[in-house]
Protein backbone atom coordinates (compact mmCIF):
# COMPACT_ATOMS: atom_id res chain seq x y z
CA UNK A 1 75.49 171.74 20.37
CA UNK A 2 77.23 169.58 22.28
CA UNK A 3 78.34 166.28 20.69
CA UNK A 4 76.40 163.38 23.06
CA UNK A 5 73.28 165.91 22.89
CA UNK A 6 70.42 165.07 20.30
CA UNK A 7 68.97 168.39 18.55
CA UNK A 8 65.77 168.03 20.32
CA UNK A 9 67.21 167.61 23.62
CA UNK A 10 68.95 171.00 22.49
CA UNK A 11 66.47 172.72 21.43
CA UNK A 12 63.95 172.06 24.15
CA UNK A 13 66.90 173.65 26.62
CA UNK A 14 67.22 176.90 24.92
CA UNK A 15 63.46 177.22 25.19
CA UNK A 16 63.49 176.47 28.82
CA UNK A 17 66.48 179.21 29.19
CA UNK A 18 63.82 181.66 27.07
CA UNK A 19 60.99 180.60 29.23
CA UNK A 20 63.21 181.21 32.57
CA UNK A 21 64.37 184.40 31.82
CA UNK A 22 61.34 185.57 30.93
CA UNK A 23 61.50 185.90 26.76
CA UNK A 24 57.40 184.78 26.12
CA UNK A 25 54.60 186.46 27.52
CA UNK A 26 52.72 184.51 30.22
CA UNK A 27 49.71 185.49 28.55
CA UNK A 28 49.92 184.51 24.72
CA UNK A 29 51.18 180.89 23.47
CA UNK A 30 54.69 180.30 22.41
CA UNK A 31 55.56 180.56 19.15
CA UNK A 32 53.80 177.56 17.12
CA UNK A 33 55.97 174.25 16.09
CA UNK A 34 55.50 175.26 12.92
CA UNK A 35 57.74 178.88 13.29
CA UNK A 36 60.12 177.25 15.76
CA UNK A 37 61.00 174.51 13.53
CA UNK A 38 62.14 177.00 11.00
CA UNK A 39 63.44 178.85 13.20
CA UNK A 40 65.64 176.35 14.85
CA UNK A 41 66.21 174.53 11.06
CA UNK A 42 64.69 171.25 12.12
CA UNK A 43 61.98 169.01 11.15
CA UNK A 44 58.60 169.59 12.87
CA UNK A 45 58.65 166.18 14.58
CA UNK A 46 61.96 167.55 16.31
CA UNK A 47 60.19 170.66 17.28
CA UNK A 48 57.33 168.32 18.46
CA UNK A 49 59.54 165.94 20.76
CA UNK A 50 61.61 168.88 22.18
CA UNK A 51 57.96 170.67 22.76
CA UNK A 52 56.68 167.67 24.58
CA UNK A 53 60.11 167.49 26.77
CA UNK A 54 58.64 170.18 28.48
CA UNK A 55 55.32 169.27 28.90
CA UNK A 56 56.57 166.60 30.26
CA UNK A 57 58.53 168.92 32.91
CA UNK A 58 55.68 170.86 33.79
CA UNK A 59 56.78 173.86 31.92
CA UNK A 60 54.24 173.96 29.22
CA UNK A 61 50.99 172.92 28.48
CA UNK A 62 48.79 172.40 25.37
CA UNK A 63 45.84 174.21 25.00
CA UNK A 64 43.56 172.06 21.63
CA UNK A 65 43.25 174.88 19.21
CA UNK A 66 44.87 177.49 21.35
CA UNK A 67 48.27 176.99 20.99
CA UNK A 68 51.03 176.34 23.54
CA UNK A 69 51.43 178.12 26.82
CA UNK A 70 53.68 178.31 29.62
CA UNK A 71 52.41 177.53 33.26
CA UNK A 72 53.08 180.31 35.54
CA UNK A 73 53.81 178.21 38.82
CA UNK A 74 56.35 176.93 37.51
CA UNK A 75 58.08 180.22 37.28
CA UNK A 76 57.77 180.97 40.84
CA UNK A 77 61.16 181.33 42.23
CA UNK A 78 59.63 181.77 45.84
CA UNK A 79 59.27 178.17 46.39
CA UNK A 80 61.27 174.91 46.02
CA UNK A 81 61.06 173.38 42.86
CA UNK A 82 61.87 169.68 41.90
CA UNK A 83 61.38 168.31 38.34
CA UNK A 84 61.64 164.31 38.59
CA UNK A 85 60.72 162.17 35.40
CA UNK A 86 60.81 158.97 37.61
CA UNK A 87 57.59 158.81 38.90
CA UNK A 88 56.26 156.76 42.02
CA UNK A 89 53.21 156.54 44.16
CA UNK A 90 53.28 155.71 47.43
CA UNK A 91 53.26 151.72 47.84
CA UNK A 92 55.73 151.56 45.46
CA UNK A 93 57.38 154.02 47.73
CA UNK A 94 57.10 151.91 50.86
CA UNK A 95 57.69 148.30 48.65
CA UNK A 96 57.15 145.46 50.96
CA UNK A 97 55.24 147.29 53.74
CA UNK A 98 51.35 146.91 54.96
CA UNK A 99 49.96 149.65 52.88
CA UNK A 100 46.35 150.51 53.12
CA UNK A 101 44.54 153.33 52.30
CA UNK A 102 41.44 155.23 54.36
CA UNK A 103 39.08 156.87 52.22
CA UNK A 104 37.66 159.69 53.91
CA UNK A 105 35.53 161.25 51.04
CA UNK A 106 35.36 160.50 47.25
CA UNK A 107 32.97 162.06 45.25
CA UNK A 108 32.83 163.45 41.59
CA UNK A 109 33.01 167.37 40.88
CA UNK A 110 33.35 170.18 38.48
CA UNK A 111 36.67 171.52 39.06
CA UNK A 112 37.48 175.59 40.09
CA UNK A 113 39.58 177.22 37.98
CA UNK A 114 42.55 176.65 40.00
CA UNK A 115 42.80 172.89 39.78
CA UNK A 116 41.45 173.17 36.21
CA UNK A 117 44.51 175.07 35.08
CA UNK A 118 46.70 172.45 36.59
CA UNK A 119 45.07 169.92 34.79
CA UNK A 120 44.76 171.98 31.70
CA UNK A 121 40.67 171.21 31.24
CA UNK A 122 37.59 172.81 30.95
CA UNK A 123 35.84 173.83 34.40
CA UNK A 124 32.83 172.00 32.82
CA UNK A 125 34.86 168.72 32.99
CA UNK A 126 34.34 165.98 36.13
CA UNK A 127 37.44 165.21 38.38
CA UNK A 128 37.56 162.71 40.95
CA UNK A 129 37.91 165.36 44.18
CA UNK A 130 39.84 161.89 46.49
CA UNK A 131 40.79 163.07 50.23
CA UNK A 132 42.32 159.71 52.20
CA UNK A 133 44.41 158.81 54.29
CA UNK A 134 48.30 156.56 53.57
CA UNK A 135 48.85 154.58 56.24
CA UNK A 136 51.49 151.88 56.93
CA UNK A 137 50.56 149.29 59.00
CA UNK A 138 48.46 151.65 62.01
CA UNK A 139 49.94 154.36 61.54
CA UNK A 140 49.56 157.57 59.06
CA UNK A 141 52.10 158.75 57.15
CA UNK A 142 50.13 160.95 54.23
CA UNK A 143 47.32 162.86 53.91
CA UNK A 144 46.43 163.26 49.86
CA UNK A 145 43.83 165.69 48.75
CA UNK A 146 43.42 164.45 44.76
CA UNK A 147 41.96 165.66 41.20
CA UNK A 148 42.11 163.88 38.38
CA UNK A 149 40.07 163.85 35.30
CA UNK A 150 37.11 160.94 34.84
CA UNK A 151 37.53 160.64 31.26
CA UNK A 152 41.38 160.58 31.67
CA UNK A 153 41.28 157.72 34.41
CA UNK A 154 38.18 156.34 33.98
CA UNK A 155 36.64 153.45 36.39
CA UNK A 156 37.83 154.31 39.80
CA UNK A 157 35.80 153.12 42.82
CA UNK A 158 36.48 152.93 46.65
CA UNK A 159 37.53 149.77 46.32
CA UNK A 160 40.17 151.14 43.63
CA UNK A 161 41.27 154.03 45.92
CA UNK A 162 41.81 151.44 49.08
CA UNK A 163 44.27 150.05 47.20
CA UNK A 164 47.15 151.80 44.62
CA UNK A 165 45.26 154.21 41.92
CA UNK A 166 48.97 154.11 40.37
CA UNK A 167 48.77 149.87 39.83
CA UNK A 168 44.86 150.82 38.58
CA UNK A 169 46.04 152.94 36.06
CA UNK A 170 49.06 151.20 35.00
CA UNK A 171 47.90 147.38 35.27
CA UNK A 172 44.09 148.11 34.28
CA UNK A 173 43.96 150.63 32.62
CA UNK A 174 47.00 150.28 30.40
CA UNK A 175 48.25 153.69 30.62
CA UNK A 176 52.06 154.99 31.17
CA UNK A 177 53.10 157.13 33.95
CA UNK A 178 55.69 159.54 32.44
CA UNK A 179 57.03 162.23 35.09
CA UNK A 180 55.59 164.89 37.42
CA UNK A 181 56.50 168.51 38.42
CA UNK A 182 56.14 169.04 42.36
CA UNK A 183 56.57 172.10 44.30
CA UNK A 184 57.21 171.13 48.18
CA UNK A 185 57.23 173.63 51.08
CA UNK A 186 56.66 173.36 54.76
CA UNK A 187 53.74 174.26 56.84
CA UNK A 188 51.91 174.58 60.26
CA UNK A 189 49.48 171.58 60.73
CA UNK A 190 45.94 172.04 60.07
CA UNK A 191 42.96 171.16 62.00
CA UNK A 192 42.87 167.81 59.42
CA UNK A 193 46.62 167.26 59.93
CA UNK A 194 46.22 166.89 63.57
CA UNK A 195 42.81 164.46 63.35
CA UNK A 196 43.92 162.51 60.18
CA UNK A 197 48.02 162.29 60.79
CA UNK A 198 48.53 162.65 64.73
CA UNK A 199 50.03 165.72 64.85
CA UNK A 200 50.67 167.71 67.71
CA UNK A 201 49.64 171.62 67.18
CA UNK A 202 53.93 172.02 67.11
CA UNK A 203 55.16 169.54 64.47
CA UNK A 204 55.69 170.96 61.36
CA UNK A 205 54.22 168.93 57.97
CA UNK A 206 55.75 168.66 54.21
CA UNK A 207 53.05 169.43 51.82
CA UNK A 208 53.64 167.98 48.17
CA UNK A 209 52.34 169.86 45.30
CA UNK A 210 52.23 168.10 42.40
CA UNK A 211 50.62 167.67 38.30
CA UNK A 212 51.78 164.36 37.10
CA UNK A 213 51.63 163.61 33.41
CA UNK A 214 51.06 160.32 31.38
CA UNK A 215 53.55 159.98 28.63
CA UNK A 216 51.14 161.17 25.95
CA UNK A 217 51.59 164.71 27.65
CA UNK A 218 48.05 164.55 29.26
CA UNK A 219 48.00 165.88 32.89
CA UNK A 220 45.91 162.91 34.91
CA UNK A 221 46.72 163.96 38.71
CA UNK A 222 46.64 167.39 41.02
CA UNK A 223 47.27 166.71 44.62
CA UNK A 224 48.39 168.09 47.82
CA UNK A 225 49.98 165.35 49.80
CA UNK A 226 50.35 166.50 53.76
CA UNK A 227 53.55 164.57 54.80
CA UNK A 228 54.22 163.62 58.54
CA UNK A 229 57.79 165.22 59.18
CA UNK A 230 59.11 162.11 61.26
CA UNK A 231 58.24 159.95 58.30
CA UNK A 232 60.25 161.02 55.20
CA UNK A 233 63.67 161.93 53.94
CA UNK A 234 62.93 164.48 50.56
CA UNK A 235 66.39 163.74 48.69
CA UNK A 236 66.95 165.62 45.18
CA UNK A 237 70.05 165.20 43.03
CA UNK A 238 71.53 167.76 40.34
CA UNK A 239 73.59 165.83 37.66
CA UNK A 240 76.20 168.06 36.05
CA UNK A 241 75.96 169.02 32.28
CA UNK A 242 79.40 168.55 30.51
């Protein structure tokens, strides 16, 4: 271990080398904390934090009374990955610009099992199923097609999703934003890109998959953002381990 690194920070990347490569069935939880811990001779608050690292990352998820299991997307080397713990919505991405927001339908549903495994919930529990519209000033920039949990972010209203959801949650609600794993790829417009964004039948669009986590581990948000190709820059950077 390297000097500067804390054990859990250690531990939780040798189980995201085991997870890469393949070492745990996709099908069964990890081993529990309980057998790690002994495993890697540390406390089982260790285990816990280095654990929660990666449910943090969008690696793993917690299943109550289930155990521990990995999410298969994020093992899908076919598509661009990014893992980002600083976490942003849009008006805080476009600080100091006119930013409204057109709600084109909001309404409350039972979720398929798709969007429920993202959001690690029961198909029998409501999500918020948000389509609208980002716009700055006249013009639109995104397209977002949102789930998230009512009893996770309880309260919102059109007059909520007009605005930032991301202030809602953070100012009213109380609640931390903690990080976010995205998957972003390119695509054809759709018939909604072309009536909701302006696009032409040839410009290409950025589509922004993402689960974003509160920092109690709890996935709150599934989207698909549609991204107007003229309006955004997608920057990553790799720091270097020493």
């Amino acid at each position: 271990m390297a000097q500067n690194q804390t054990k859990y920070s250690f531990i939780a990347e040798e189980i995201r080398k085991r997870i890469m490569h393949h070492e745990y069935p996709l099908d069964k939880p990890i081993p529990d904390e309980m057998t790690l811990s002994k495993e890697f001779d540390c406390s089982r608050m260790t285990m816990k934090k280095a654990l929660e690292v990666l449910v943090l990352e969008g690696l793993l998820y917690r299943k109550r009374g289930h155990g521990t299991f990995i999410i298969k997307s994020a093992l899908d080397r076919d598509k661009l990955q990014i893992h980002n713990q600083e976490v942003n919505g849009f008006t805080k991405l476009v600080d100091g610009k006119n930013v409204k927001s057109r709600v084109i339908s909001f309404q409350v549903v039972f979720p398929d099992e798709a969007i429920a495994e993202r959001l690690n919930i029961e198909k029998e529990t409501p999500v918020y199923d948000i389509l609208r519209v980002r716009m700055v000033g006249k013009e639109p920039y995104v397209l977002e097609h949102t789930y998230m949990p009512v009893n996770v972010i309880p309260g919102v209203t059109q007059h909520v999703l007009e605005g930032s959801v991301y202030q809602y949650i953070q100012d009213e609600l109380g609640l931390k934003i903690a990080s976010s794993y995205k998957q972003i790829r390119a695509d054809k417009p759709s018939k909604l890109d072309r009536e909701y964004l302006d696009c032409s039948e040839t410009d290409p669009v950025m589509e922004v998959e993402q689960t974003v986590y509160l920092n109690n581990g709890v996935a709150f948000e599934y989207s698909l953002s549609r991204h107007r190709y003229d309006k955004f820059v997608f920057t990553t950077v790799n720091i270097a381990r020493r």
